[in-house]
PDB file of N, CA and C in Angstrom:
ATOM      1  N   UNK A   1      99.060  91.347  84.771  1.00  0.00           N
ATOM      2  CA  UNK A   1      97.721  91.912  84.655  1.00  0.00           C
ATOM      3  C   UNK A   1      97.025  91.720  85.998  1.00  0.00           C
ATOM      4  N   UNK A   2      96.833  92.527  86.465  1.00  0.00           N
ATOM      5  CA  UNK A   2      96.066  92.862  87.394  1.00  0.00           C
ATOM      6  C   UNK A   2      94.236  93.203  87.833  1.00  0.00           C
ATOM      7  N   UNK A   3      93.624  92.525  88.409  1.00  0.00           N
ATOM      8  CA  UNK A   3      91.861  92.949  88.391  1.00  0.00           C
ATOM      9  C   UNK A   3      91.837  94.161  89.378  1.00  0.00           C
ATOM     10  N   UNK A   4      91.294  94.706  89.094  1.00  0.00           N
ATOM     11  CA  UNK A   4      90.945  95.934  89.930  1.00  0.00           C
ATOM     12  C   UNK A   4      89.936  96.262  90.283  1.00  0.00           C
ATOM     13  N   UNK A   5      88.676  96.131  89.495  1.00  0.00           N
ATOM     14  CA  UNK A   5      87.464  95.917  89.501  1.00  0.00           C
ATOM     15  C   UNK A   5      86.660  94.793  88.600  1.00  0.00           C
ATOM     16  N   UNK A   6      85.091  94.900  88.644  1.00  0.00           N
ATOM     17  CA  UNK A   6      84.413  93.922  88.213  1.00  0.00           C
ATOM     18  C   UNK A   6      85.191  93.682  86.273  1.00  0.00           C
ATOM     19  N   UNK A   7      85.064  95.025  85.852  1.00  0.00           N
ATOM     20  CA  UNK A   7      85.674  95.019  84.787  1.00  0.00           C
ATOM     21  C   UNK A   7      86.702  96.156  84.505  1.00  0.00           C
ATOM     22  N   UNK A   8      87.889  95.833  85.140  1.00  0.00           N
ATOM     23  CA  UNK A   8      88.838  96.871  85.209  1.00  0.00           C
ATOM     24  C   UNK A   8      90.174  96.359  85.587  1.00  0.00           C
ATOM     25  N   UNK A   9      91.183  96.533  84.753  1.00  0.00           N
ATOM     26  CA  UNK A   9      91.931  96.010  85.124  1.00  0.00           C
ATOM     27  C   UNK A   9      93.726  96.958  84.773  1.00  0.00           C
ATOM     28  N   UNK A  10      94.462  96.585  85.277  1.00  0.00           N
ATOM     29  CA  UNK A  10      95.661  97.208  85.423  1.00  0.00           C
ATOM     30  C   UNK A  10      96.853  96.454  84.630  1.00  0.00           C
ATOM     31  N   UNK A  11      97.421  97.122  83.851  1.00  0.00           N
ATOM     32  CA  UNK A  11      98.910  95.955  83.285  1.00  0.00           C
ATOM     33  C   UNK A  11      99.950  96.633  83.457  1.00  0.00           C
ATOM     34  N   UNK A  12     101.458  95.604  84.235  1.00  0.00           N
ATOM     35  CA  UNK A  12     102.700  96.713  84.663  1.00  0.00           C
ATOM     36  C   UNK A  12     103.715  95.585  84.244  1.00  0.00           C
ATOM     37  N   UNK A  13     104.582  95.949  83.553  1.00  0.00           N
ATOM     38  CA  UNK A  13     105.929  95.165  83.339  1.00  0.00           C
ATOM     39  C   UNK A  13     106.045  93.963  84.609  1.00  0.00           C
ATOM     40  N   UNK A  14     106.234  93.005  84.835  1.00  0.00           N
ATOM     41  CA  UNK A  14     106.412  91.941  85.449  1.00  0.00           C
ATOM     42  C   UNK A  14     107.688  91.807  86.092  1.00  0.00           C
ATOM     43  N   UNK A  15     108.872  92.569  85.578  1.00  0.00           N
ATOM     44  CA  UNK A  15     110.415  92.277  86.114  1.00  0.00           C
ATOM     45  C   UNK A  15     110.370  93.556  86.812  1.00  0.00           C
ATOM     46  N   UNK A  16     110.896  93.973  87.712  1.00  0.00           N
ATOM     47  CA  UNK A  16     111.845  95.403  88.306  1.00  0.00           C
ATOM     48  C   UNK A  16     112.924  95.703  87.304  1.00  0.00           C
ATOM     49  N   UNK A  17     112.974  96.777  86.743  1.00  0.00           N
ATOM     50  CA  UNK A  17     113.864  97.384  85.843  1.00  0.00           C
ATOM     51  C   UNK A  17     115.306  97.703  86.838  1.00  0.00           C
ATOM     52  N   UNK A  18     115.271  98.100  87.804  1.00  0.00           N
ATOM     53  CA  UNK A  18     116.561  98.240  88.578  1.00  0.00           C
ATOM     54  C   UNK A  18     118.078  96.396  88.371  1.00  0.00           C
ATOM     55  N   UNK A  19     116.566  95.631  89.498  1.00  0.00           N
ATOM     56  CA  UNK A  19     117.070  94.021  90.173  1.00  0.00           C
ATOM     57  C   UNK A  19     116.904  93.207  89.298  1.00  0.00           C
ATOM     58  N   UNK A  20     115.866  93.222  87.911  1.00  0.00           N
ATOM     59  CA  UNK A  20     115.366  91.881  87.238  1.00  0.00           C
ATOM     60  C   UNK A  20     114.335  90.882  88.373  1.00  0.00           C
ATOM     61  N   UNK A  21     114.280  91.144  89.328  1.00  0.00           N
ATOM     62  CA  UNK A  21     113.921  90.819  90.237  1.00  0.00           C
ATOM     63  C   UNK A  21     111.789  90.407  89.823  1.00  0.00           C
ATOM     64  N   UNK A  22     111.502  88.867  89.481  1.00  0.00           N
ATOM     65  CA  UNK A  22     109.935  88.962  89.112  1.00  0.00           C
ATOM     66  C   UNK A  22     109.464  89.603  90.044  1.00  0.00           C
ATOM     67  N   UNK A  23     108.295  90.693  89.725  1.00  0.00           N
ATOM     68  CA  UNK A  23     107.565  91.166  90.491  1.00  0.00           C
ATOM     69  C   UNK A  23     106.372  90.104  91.121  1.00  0.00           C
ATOM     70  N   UNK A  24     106.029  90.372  92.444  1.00  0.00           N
ATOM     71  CA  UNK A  24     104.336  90.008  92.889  1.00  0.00           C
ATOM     72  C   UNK A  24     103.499  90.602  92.770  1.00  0.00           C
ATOM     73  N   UNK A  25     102.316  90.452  93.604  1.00  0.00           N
ATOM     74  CA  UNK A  25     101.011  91.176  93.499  1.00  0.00           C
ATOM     75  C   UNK A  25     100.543  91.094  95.206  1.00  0.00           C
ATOM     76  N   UNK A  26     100.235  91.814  95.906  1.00  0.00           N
ATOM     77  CA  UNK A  26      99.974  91.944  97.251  1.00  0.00           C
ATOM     78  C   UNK A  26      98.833  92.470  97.392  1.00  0.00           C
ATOM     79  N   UNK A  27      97.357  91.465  97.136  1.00  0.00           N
ATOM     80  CA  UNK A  27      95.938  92.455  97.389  1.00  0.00           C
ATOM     81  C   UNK A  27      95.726  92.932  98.074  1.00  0.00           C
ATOM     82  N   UNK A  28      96.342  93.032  99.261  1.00  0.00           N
ATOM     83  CA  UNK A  28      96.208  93.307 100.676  1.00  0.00           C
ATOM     84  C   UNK A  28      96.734  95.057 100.970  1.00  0.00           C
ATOM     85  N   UNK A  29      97.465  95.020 100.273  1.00  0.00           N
ATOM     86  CA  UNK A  29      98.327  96.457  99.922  1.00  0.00           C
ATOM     87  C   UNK A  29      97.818  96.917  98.948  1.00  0.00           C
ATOM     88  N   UNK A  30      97.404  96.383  97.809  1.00  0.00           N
ATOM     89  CA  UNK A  30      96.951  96.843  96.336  1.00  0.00           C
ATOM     90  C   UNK A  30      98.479  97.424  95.927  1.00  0.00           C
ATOM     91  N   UNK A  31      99.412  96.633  95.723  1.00  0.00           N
ATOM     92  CA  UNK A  31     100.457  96.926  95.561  1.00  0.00           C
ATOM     93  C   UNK A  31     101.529  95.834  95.010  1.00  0.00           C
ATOM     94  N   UNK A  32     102.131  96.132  93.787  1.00  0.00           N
ATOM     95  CA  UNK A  32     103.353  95.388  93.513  1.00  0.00           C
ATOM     96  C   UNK A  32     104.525  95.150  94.167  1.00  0.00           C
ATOM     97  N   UNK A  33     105.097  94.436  94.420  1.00  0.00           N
ATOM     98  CA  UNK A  33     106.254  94.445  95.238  1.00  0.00           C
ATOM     99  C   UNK A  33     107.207  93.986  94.691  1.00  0.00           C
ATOM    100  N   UNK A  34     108.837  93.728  94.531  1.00  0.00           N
ATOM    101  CA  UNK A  34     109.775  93.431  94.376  1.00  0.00           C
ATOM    102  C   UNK A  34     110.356  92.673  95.579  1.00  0.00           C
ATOM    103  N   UNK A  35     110.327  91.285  95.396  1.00  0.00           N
ATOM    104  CA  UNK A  35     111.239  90.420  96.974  1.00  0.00           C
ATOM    105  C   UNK A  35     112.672  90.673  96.841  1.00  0.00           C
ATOM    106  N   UNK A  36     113.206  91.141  96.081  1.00  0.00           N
ATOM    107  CA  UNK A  36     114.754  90.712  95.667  1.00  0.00           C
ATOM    108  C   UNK A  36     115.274  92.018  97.049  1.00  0.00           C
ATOM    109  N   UNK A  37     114.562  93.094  96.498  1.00  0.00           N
ATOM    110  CA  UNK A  37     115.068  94.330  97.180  1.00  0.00           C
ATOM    111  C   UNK A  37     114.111  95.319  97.651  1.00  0.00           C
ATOM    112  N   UNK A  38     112.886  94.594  98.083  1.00  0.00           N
ATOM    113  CA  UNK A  38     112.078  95.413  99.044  1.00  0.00           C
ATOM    114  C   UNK A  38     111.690  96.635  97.938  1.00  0.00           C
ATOM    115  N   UNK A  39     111.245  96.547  96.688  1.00  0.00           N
ATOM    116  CA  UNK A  39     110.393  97.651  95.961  1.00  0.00           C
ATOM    117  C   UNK A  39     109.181  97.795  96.555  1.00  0.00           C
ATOM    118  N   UNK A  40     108.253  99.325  96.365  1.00  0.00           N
ATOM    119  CA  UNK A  40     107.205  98.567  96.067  1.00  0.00           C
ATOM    120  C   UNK A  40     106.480  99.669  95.545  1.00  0.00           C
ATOM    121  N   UNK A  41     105.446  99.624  94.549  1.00  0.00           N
ATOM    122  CA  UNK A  41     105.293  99.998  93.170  1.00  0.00           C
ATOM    123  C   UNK A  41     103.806 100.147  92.813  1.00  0.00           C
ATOM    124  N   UNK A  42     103.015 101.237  92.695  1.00  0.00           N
ATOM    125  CA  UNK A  42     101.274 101.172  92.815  1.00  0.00           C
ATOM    126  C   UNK A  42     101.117 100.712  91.372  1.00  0.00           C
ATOM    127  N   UNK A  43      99.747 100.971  91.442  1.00  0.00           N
ATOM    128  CA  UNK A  43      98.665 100.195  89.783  1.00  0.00           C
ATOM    129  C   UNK A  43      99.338 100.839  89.264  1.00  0.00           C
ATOM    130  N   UNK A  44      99.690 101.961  89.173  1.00  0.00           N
ATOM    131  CA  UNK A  44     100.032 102.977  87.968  1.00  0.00           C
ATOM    132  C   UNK A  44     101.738 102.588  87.470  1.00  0.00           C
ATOM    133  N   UNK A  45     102.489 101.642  88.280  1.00  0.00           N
ATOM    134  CA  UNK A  45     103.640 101.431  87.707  1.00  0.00           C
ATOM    135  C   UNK A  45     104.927 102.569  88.760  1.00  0.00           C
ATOM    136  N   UNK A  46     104.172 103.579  89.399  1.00  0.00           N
ATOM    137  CA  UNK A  46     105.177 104.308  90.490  1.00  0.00           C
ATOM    138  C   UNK A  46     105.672 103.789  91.383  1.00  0.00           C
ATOM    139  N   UNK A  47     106.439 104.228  91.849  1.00  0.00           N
ATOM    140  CA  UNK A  47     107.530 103.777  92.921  1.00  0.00           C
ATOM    141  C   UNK A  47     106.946 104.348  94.217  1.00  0.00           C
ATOM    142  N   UNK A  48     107.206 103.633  95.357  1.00  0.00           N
ATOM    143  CA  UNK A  48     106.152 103.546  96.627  1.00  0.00           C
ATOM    144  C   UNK A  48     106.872 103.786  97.283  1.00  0.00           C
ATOM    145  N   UNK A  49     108.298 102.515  97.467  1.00  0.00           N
ATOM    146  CA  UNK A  49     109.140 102.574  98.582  1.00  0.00           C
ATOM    147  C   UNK A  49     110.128 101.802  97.571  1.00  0.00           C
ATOM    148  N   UNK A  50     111.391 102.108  97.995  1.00  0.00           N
ATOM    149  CA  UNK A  50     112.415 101.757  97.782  1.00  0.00           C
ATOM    150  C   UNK A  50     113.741 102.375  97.272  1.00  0.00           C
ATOM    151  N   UNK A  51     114.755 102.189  97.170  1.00  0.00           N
ATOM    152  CA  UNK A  51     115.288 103.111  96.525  1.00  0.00           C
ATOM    153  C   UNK A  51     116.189 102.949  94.953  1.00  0.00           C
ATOM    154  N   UNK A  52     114.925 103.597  94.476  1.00  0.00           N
ATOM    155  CA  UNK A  52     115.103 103.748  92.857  1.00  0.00           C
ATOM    156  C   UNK A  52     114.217 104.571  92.496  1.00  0.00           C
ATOM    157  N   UNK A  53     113.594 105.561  91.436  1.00  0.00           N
ATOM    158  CA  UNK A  53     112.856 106.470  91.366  1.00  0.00           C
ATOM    159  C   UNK A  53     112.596 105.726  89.816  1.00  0.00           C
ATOM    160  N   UNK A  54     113.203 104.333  89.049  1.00  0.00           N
ATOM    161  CA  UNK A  54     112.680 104.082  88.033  1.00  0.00           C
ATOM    162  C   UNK A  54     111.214 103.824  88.280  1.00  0.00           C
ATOM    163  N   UNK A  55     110.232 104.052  87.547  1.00  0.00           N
ATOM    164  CA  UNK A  55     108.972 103.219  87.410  1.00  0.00           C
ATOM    165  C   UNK A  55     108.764 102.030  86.353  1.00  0.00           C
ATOM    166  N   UNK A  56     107.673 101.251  86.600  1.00  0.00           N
ATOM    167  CA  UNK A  56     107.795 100.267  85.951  1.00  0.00           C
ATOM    168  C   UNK A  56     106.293 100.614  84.828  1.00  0.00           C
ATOM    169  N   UNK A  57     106.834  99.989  83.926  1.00  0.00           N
ATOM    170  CA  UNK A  57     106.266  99.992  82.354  1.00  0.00           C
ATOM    171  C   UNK A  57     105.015 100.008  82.441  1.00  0.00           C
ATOM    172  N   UNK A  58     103.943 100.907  82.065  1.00  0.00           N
ATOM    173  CA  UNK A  58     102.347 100.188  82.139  1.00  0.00           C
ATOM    174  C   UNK A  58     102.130 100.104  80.789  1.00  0.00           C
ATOM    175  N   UNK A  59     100.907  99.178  80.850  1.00  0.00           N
ATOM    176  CA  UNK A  59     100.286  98.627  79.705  1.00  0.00           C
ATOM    177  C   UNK A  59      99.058  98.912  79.280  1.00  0.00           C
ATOM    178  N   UNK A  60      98.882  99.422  78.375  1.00  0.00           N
ATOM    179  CA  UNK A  60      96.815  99.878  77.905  1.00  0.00           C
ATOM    180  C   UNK A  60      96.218  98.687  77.754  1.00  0.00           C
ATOM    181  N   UNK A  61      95.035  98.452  78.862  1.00  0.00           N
ATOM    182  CA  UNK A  61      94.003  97.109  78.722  1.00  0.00           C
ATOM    183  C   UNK A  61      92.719  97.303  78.550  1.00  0.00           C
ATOM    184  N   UNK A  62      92.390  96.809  78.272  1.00  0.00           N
ATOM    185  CA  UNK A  62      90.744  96.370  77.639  1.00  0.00           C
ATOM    186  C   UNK A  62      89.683  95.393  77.472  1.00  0.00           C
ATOM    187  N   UNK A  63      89.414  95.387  77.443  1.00  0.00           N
ATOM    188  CA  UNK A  63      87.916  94.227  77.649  1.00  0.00           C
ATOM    189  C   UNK A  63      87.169  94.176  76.227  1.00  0.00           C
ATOM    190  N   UNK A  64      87.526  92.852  75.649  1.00  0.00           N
ATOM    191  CA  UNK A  64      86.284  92.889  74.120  1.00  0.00           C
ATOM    192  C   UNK A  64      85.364  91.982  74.292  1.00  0.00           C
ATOM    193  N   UNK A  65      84.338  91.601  74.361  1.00  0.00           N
ATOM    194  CA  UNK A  65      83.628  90.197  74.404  1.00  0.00           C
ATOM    195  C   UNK A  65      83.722  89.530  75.550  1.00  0.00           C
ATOM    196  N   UNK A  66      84.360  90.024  76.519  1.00  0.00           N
ATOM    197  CA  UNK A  66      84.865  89.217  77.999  1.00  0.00           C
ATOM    198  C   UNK A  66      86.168  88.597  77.492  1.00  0.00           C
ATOM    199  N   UNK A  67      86.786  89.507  76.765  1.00  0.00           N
ATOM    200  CA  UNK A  67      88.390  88.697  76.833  1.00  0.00           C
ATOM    201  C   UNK A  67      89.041  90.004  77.094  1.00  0.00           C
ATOM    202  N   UNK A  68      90.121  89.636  77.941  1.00  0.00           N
ATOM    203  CA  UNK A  68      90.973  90.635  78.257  1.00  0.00           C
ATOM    204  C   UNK A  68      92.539  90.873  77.024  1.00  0.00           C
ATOM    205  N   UNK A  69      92.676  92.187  76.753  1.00  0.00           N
ATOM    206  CA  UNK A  69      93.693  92.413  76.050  1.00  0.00           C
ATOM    207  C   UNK A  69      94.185  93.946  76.842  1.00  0.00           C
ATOM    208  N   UNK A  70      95.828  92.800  76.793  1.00  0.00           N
ATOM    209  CA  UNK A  70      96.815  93.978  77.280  1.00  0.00           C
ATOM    210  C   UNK A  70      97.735  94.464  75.587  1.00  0.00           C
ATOM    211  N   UNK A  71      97.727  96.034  75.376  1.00  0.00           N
ATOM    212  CA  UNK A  71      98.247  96.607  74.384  1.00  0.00           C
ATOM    213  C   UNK A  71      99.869  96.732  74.628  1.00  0.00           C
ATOM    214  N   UNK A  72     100.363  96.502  73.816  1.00  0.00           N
ATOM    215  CA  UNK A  72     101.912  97.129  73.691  1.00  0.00           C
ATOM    216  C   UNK A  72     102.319  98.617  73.646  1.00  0.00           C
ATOM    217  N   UNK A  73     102.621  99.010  74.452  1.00  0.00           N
ATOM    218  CA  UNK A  73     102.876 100.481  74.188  1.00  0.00           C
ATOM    219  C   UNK A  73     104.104 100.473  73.308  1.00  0.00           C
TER     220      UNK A  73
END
């Protein structure tokens, strides 16, 4: 889960579907990355750089009361 804004936020599968490889978070890029094999992967779960054209899983999030909930698709 990712912040994006004051109240906004982003959810993307955590592993690389290719490597298994845990994903990071790079604020600097606003970008997911993969260390195993140089992915790298926007908010939306697309593929940036690397070579694989899988994308990674997103998640529907929300805000109730000031608690954050990520949905299961």
């Amino acid at each position: 889960v990712i912040r994006t804004g004051e109240q906004t936020y982003a959810a993307v599968h955590a592993v690389a579907p290719t490597d298994g490889c845990i994903l990071r978070w790079d604020a600097t890029s606003m970008r997911v990355l993969s260390p195993c094999s140089n992915l790298v992967y926007d908010l939306r779960g697309n593929v940036v750089h690397g070579l694989t054209t899988v994308p990674l899983s997103r998640y529907p999030v929300f805000v109730r009361d000031g608690v954050v909930y990520v949905a299961r698709s």
